[in-house]
Every structure is written in C-alpha cells, then in structure tokens.
PDB file of N, CA and C in Angstrom:
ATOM      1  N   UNK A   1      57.981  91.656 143.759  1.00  0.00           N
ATOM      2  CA  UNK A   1      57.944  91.325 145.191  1.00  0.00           C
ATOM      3  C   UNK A   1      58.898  92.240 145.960  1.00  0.00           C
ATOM      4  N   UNK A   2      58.791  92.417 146.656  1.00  0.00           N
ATOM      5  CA  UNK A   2      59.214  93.456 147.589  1.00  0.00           C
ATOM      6  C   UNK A   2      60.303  93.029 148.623  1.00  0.00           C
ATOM      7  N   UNK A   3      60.256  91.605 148.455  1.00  0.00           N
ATOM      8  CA  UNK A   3      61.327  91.493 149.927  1.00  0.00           C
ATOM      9  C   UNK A   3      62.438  90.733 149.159  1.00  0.00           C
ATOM     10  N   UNK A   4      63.496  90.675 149.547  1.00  0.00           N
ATOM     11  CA  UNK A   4      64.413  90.082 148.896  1.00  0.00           C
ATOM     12  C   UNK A   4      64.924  88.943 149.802  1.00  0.00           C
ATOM     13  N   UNK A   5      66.199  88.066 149.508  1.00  0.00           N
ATOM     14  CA  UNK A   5      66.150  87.020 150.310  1.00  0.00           C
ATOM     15  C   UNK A   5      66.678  87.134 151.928  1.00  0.00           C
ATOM     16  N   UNK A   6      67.711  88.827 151.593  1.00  0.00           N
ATOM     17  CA  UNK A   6      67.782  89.105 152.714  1.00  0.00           C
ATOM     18  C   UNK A   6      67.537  88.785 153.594  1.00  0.00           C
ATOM     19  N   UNK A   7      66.121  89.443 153.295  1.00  0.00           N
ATOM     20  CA  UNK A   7      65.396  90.080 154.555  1.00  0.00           C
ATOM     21  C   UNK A   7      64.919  88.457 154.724  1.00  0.00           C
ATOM     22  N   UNK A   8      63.767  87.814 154.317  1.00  0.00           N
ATOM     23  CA  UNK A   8      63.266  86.970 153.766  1.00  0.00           C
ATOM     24  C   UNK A   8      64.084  85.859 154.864  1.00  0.00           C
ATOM     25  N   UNK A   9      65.996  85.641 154.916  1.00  0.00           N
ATOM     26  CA  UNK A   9      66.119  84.814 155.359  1.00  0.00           C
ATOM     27  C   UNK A   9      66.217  85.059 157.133  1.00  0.00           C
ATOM     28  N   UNK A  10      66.616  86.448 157.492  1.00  0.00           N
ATOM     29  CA  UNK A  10      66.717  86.986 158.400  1.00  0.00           C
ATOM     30  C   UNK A  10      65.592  86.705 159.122  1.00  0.00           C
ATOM     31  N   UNK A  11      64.618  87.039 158.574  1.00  0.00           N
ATOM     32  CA  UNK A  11      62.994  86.945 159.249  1.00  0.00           C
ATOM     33  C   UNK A  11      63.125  85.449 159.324  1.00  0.00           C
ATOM     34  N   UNK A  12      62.941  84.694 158.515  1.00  0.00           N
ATOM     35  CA  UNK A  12      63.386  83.366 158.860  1.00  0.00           C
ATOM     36  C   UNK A  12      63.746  82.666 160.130  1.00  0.00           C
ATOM     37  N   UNK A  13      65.515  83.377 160.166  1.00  0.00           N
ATOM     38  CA  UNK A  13      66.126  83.132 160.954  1.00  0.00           C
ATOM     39  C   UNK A  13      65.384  83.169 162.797  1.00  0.00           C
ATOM     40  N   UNK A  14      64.900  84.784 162.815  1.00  0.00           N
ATOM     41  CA  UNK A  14      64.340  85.188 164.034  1.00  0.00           C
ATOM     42  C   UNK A  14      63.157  84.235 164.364  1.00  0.00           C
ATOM     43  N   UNK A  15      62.077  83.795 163.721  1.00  0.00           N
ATOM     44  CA  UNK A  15      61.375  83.384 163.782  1.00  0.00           C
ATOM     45  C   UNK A  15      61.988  81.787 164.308  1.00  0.00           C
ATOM     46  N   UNK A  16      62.364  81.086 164.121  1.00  0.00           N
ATOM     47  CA  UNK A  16      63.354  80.011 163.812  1.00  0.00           C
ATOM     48  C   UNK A  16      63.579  79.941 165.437  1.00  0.00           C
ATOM     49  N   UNK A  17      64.517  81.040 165.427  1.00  0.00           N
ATOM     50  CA  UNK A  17      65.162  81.112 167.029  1.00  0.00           C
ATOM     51  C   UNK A  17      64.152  80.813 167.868  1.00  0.00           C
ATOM     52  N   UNK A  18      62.948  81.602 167.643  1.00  0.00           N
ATOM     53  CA  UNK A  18      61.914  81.545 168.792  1.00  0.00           C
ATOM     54  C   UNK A  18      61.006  80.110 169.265  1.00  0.00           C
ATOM     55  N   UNK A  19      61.291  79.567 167.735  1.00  0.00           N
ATOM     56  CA  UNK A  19      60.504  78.133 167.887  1.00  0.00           C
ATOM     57  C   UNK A  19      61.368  77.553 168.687  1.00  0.00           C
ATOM     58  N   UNK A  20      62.957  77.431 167.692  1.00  0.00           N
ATOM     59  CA  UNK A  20      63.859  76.539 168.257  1.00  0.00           C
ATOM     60  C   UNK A  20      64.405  76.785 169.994  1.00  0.00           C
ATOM     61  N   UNK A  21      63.959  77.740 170.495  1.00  0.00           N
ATOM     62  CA  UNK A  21      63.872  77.775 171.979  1.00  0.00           C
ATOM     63  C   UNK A  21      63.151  77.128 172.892  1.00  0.00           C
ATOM     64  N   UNK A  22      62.051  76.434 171.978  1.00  0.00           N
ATOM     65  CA  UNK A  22      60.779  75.119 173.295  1.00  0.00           C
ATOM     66  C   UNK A  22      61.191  74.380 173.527  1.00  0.00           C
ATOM     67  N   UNK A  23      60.699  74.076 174.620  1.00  0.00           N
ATOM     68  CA  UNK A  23      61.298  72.369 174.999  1.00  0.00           C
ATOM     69  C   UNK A  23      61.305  71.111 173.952  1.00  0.00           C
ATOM     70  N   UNK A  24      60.313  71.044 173.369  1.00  0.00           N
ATOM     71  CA  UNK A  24      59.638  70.160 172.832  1.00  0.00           C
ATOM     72  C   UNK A  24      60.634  70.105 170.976  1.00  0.00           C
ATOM     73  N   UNK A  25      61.315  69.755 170.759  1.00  0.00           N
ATOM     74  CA  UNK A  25      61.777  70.259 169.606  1.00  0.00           C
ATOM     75  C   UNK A  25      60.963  69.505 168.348  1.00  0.00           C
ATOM     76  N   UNK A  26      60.317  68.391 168.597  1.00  0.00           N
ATOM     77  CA  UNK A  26      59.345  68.029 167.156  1.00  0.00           C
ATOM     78  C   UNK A  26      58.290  68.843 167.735  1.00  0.00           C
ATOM     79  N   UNK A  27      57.572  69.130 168.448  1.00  0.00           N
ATOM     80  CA  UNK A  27      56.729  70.404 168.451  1.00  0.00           C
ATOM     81  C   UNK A  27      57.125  71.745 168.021  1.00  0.00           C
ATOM     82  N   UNK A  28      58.389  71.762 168.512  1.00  0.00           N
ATOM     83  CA  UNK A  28      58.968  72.907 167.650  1.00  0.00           C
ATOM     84  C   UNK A  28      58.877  73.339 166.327  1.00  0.00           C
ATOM     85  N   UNK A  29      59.593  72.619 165.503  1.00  0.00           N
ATOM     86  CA  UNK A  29      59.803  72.053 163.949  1.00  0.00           C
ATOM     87  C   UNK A  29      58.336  72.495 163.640  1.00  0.00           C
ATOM     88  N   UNK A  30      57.069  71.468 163.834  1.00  0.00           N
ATOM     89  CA  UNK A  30      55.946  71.437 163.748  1.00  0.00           C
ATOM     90  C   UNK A  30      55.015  72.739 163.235  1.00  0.00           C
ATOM     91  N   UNK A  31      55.548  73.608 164.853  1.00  0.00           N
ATOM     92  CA  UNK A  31      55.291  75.111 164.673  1.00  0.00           C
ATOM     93  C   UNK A  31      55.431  75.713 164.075  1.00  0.00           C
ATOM     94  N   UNK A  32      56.516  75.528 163.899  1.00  0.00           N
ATOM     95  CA  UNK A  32      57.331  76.711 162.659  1.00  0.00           C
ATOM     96  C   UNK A  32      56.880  76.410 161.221  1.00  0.00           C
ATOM     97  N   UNK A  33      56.596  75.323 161.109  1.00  0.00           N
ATOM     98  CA  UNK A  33      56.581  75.167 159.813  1.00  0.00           C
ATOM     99  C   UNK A  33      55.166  75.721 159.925  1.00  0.00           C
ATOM    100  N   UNK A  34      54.097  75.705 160.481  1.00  0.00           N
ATOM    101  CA  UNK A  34      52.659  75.813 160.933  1.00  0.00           C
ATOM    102  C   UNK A  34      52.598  77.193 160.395  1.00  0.00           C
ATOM    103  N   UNK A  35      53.491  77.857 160.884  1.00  0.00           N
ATOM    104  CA  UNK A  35      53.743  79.570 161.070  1.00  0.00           C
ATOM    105  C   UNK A  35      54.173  80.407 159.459  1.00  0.00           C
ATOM    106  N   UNK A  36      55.618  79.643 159.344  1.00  0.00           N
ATOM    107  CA  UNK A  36      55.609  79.728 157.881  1.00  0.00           C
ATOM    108  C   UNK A  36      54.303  79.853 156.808  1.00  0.00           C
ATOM    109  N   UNK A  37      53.599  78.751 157.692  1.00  0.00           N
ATOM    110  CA  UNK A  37      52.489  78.697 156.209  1.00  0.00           C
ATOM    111  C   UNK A  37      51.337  79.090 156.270  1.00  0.00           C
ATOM    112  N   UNK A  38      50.852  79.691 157.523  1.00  0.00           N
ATOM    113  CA  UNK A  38      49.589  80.441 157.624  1.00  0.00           C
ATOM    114  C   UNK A  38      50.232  82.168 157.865  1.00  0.00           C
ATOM    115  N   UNK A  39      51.610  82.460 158.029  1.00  0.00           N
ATOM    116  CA  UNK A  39      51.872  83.760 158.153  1.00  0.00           C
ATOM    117  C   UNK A  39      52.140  84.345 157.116  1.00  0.00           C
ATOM    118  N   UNK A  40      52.661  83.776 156.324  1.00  0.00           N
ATOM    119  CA  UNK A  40      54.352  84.301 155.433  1.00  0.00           C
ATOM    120  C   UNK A  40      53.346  83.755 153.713  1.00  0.00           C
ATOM    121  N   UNK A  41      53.339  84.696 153.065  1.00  0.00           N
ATOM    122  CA  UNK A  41      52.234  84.525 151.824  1.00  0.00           C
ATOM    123  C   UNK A  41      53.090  83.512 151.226  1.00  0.00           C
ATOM    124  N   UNK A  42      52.434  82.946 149.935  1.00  0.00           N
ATOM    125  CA  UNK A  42      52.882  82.293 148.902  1.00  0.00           C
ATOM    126  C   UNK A  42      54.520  83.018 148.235  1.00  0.00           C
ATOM    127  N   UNK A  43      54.723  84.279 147.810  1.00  0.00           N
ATOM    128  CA  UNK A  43      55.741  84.717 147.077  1.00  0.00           C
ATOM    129  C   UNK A  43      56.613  84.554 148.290  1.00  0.00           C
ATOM    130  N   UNK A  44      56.495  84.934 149.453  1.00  0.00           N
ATOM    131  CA  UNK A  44      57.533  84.716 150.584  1.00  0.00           C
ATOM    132  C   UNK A  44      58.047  83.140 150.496  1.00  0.00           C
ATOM    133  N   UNK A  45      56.885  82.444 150.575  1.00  0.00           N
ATOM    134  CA  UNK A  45      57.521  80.950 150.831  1.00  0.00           C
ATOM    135  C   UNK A  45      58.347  80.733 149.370  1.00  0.00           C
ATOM    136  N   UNK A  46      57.890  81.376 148.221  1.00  0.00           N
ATOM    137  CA  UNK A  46      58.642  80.757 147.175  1.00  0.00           C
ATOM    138  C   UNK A  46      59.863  81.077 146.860  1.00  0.00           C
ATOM    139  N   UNK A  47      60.042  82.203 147.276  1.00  0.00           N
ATOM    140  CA  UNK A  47      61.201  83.206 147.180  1.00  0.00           C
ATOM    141  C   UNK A  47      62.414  82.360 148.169  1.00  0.00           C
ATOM    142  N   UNK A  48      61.995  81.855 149.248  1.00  0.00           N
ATOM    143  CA  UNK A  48      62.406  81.392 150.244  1.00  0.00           C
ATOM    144  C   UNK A  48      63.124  80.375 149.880  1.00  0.00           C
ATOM    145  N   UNK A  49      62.437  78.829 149.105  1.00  0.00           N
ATOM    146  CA  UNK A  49      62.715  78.052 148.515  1.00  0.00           C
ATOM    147  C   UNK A  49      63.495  78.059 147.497  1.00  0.00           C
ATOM    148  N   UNK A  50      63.515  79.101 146.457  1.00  0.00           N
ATOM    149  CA  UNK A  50      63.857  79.589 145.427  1.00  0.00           C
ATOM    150  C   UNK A  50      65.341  79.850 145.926  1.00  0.00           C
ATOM    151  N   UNK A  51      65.508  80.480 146.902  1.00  0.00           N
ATOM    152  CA  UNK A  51      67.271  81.071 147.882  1.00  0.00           C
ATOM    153  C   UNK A  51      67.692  79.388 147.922  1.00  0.00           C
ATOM    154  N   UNK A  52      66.950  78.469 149.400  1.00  0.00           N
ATOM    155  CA  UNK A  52      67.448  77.222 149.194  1.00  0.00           C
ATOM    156  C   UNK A  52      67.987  76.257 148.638  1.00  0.00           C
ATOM    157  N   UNK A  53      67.084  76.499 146.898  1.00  0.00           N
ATOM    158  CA  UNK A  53      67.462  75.825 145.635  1.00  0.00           C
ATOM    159  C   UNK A  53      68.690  76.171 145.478  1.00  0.00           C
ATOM    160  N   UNK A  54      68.918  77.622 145.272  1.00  0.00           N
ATOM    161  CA  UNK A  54      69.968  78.016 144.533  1.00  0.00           C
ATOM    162  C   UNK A  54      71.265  77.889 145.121  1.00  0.00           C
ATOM    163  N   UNK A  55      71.133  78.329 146.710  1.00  0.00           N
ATOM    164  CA  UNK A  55      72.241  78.405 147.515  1.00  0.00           C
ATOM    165  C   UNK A  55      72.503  77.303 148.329  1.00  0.00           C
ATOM    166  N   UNK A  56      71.719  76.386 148.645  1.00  0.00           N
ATOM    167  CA  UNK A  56      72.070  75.234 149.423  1.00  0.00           C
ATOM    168  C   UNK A  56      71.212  76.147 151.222  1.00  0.00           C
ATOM    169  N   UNK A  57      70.767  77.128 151.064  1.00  0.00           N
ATOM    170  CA  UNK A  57      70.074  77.735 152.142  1.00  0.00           C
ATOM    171  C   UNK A  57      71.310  78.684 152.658  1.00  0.00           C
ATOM    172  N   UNK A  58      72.507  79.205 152.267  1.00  0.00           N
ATOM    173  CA  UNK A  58      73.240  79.923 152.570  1.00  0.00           C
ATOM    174  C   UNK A  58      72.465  81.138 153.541  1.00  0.00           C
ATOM    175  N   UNK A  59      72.863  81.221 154.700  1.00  0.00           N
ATOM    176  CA  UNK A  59      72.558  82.325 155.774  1.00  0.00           C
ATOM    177  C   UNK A  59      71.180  81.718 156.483  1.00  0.00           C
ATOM    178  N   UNK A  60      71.063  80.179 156.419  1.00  0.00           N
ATOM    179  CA  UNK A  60      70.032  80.014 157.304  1.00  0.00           C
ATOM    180  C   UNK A  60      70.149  79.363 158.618  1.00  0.00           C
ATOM    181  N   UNK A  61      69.496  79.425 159.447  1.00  0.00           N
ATOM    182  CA  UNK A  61      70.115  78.849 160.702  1.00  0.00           C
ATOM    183  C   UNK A  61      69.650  77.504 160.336  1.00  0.00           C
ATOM    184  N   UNK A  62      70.224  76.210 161.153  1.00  0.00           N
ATOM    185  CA  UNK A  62      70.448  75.034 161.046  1.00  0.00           C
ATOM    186  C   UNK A  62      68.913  74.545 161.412  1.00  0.00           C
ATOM    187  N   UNK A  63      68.308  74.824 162.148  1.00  0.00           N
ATOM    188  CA  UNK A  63      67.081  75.144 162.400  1.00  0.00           C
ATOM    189  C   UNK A  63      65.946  75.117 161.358  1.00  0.00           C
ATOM    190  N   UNK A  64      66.976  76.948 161.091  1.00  0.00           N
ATOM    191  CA  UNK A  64      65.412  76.818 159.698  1.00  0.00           C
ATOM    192  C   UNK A  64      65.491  76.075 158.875  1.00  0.00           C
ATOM    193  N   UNK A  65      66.958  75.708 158.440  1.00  0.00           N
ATOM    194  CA  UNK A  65      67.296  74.927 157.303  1.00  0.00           C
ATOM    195  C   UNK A  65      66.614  73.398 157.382  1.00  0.00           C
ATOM    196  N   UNK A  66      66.979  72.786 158.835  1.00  0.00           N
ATOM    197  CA  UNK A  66      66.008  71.721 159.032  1.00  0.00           C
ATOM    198  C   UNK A  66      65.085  71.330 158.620  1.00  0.00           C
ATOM    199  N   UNK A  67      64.175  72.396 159.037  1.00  0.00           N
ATOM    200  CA  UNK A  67      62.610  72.425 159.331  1.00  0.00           C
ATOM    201  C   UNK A  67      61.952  72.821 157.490  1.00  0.00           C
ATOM    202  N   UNK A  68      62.720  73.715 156.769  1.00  0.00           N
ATOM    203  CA  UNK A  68      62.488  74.244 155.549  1.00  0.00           C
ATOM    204  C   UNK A  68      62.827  72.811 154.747  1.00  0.00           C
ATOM    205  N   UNK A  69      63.982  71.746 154.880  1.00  0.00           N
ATOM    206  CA  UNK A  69      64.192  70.644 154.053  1.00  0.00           C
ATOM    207  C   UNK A  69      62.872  69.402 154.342  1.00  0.00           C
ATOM    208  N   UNK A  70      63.020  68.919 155.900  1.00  0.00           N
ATOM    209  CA  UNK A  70      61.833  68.284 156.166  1.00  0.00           C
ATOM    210  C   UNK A  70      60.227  68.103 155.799  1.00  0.00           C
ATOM    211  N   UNK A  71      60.166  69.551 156.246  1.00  0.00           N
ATOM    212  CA  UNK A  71      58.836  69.819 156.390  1.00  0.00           C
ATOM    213  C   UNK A  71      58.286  70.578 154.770  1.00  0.00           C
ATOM    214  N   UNK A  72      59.266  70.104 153.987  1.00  0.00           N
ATOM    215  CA  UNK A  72      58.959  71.244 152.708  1.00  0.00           C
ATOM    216  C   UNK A  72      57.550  70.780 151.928  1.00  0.00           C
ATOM    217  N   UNK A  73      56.965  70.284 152.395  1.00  0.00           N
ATOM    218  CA  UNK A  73      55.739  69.769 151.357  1.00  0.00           C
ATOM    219  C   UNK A  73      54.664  70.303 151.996  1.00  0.00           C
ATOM    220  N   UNK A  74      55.391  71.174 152.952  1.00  0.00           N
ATOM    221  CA  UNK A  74      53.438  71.411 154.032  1.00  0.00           C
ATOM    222  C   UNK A  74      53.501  73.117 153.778  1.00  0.00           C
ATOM    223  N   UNK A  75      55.110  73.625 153.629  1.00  0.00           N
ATOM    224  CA  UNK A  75      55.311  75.096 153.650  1.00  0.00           C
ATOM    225  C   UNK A  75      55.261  75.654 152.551  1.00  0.00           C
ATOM    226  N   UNK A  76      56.365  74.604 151.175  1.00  0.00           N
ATOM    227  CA  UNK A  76      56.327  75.327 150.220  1.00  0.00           C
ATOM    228  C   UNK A  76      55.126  75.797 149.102  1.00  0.00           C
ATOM    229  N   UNK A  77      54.588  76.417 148.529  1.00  0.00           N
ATOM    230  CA  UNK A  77      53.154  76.765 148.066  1.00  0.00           C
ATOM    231  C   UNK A  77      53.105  75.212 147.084  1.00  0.00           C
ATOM    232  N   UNK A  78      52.021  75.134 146.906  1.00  0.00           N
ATOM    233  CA  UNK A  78      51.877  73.581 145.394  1.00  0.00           C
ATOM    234  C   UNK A  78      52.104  74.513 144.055  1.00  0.00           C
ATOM    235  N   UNK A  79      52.701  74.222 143.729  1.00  0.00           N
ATOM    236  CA  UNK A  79      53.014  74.293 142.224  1.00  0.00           C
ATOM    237  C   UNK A  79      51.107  74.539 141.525  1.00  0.00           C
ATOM    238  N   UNK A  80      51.060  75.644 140.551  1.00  0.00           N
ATOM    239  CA  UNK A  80      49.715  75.586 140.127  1.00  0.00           C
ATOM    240  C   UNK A  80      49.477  74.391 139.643  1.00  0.00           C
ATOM    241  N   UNK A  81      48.103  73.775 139.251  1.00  0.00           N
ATOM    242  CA  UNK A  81      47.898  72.994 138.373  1.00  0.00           C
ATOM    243  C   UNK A  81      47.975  72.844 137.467  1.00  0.00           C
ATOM    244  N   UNK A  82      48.354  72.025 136.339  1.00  0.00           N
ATOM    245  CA  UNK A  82      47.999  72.240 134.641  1.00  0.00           C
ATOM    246  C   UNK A  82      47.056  72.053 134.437  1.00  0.00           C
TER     247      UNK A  82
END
C-alpha cells in the first residue's frame, strides 16, 4: 500500500475540518463518515483503523477521532467471511 498513516491521517484530518465546519454537526459526523466510505478504498480505511488500534488515534483531530470511534461499523471495511 502506498500511503502510510501519515498521510492517511492528515487527509483525514482535512477532510474532517471541512465536515466539522456545518452547522448541523450530526449531519456532519454522518457525512464524513458517508465520505470515508464511498471515497477512501478498503486498504485506506484499514490502514486507518489499524493507526487507531495501535495508537489510540494519535494525530487525529477530535473530530475525526469521534466520528472514526462512533461511526466505525459503517466505515471500517467487514472483515472477509470464513
């Protein structure tokens, strides 16, 4: 994979900002997570999660961190099947 968490959380972050700027902040949340998961492929979201696990979300805005703990069952990919 090509992106590391860096970048990964940075992009995050920006993205994050832009939601977390609407009025509406459970529409907000909503969005983002919406965005996450029709933009950002499977290895992105896992990689993503994978940082969270490990670090407690170290370098994420409060925001993404939110929205990434909450909403984690709609963003993070499903686990394959057995």
């Amino acid at each position: 994979m090509g992106m590391n968490a860096t970048q990964l959380i940075k992009m995050a972050n920006q993205i994050g900002a832009f939601f977390a700027s609407q009025p509406d902040p459970a529409q907000a949340r909503t969005e983002y997570a919406q965005h996450l998961k029709r933009q950002w492929d499977p290895q992105m979201r896992t990689a993503l999660y994978a940082h969270l696990d490990a670090s407690d979300g170290e370098g994420l805005s409060e925001f993404a961190l939110q929205v990434l703990r909450d909403l984690r069952g709609q963003i993070e990919p499903r686990a394959a099947s057995v």
